[in-house]
C-alpha atoms as a PDB file:
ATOM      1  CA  UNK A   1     268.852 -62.446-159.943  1.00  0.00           C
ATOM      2  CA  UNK A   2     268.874 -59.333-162.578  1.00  0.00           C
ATOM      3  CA  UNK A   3     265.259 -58.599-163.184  1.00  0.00           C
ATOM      4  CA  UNK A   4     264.289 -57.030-166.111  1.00  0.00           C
ATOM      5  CA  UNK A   5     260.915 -55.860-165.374  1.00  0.00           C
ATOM      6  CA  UNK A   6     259.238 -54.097-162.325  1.00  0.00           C
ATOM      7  CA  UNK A   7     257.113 -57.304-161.888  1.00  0.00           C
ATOM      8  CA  UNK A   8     260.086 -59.573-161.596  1.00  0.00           C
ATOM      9  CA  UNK A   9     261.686 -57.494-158.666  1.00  0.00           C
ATOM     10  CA  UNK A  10     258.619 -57.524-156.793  1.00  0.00           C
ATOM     11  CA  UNK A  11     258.014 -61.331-156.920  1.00  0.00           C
ATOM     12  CA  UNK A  12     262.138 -61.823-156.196  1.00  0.00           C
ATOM     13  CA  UNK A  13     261.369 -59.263-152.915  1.00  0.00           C
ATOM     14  CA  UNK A  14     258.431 -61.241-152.127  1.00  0.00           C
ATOM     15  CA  UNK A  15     259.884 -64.400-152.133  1.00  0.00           C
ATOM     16  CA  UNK A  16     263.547 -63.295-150.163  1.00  0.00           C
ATOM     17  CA  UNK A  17     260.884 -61.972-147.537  1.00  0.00           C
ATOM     18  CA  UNK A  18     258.700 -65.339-147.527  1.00  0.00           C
ATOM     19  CA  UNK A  19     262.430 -66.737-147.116  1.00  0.00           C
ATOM     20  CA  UNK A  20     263.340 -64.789-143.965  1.00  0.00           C
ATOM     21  CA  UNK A  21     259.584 -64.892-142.816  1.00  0.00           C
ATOM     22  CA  UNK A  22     260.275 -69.214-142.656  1.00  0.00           C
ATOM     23  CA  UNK A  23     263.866 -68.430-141.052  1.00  0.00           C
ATOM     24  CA  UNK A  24     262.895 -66.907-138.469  1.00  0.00           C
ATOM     25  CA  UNK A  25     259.841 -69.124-137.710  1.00  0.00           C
ATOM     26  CA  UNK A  26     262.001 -72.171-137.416  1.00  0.00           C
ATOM     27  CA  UNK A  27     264.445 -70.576-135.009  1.00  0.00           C
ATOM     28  CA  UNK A  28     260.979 -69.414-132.904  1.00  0.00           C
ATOM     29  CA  UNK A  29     259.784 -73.099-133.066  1.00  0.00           C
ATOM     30  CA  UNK A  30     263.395 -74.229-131.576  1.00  0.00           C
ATOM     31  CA  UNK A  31     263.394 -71.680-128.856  1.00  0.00           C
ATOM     32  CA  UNK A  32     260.002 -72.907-128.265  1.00  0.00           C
ATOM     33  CA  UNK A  33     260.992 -76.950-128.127  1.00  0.00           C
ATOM     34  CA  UNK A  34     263.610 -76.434-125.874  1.00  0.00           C
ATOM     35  CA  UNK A  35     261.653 -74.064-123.746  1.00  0.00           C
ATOM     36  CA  UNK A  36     259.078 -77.200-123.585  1.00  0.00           C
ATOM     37  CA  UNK A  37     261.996 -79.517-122.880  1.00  0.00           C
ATOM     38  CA  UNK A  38     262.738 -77.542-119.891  1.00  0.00           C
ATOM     39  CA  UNK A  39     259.646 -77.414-118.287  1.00  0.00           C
ATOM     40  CA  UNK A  40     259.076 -81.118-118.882  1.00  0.00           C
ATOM     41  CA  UNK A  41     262.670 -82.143-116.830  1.00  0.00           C
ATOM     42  CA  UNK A  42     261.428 -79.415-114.343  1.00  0.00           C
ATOM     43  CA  UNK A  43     258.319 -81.255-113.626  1.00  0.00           C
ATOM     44  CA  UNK A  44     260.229 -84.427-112.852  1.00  0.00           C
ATOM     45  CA  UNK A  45     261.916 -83.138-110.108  1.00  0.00           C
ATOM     46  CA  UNK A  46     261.443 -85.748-107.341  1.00  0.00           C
ATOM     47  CA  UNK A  47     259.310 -88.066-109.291  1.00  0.00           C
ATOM     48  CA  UNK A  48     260.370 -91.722-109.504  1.00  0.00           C
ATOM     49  CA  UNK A  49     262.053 -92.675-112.922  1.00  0.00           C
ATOM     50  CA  UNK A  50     263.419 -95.532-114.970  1.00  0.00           C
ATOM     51  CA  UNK A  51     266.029 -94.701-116.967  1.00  0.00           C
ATOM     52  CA  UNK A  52     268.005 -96.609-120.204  1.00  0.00           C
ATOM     53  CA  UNK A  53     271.735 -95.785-120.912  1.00  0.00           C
ATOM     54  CA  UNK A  54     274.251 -96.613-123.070  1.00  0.00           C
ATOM     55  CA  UNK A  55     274.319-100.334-121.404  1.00  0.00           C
ATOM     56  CA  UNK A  56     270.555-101.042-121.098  1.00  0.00           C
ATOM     57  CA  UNK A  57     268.532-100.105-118.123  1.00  0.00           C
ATOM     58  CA  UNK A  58     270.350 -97.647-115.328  1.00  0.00           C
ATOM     59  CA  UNK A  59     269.372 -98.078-111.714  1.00  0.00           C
ATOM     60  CA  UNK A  60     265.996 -96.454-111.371  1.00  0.00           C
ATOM     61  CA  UNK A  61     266.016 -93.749-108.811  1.00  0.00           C
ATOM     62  CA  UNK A  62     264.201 -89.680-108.221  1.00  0.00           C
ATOM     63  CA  UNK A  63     264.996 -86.720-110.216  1.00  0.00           C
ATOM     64  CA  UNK A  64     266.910 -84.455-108.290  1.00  0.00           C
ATOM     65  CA  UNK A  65     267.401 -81.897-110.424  1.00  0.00           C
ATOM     66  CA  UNK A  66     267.859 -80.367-113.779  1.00  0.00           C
ATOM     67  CA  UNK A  67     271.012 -78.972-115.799  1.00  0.00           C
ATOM     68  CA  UNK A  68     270.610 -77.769-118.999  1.00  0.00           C
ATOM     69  CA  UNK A  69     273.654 -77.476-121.469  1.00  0.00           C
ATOM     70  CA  UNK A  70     273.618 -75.994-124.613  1.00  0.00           C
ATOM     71  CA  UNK A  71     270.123 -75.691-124.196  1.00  0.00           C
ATOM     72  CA  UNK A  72     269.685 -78.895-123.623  1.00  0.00           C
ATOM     73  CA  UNK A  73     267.837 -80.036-120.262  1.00  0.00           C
ATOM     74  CA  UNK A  74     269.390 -83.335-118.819  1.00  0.00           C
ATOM     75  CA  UNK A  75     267.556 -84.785-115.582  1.00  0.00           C
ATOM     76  CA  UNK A  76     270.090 -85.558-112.326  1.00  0.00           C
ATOM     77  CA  UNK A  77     269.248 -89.023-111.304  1.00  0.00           C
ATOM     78  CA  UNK A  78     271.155 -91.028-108.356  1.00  0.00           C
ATOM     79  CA  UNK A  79     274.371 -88.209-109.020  1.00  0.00           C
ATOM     80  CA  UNK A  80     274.632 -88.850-112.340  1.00  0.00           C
ATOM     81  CA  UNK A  81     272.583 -87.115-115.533  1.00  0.00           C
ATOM     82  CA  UNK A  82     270.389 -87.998-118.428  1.00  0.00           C
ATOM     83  CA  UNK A  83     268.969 -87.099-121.309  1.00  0.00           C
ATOM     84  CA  UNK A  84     265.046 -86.888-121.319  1.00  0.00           C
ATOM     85  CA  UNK A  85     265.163 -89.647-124.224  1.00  0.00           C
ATOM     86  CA  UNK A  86     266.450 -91.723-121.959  1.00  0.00           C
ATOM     87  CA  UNK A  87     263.490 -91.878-119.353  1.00  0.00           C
ATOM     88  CA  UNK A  88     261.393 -95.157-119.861  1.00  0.00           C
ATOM     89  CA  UNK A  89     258.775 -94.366-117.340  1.00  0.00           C
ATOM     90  CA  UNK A  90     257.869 -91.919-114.505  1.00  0.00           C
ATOM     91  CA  UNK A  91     255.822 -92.724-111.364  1.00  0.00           C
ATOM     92  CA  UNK A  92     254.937 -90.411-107.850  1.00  0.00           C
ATOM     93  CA  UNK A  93     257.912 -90.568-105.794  1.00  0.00           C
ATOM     94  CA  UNK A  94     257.950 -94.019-103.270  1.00  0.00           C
ATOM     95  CA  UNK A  95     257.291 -92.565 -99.983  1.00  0.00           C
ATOM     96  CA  UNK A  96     259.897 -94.503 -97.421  1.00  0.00           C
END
């Protein structure tokens, strides 16, 4: 971190800005994911799902809508809400 020569700054700068340069490209690719995650729970809004929770499978039911926290999108299923890691399978709605 004390260079001695002119050549030893430069290639210290370059790497510090190869640094922030990867920084800032992980924080774009996690804006990006969760962006994605999003419009993945949006576009199961009133499609048929199967769910697993904590205590095996949850009653199946339609997505009726989306809440995100923390950036996080969980689907609203039968009142209650759901991680998207928790869906097991998605179908067309069941027409009644």
């Amino acid at each position: 971190m004390n260079p001695k020569q002119d050549t030893e700054f430069i290639a210290q700068m370059t790497q510090f800005s190869a640094l922030e340069q990867s920084k800032s490209m992980q924080m774009d690719i996690a804006h990006l994911r969760s962006d994605q995650e999003i419009l993945q729970a949006n576009a199961m809004i009133g499609r048929f799902v199967t769910l697993q929770d904590g205590k095996g499978l949850a009653p199946p039911g339609i997505v009726s809508g989306v809440n995100v926290k923390e950036g996080t999108p969980q689907i609203v299923v039968n009142g209650e809400k759901y991680d998207l890691s928790q869906v097991l399978s998605i179908s067309p709605s069941i027409q009644q």
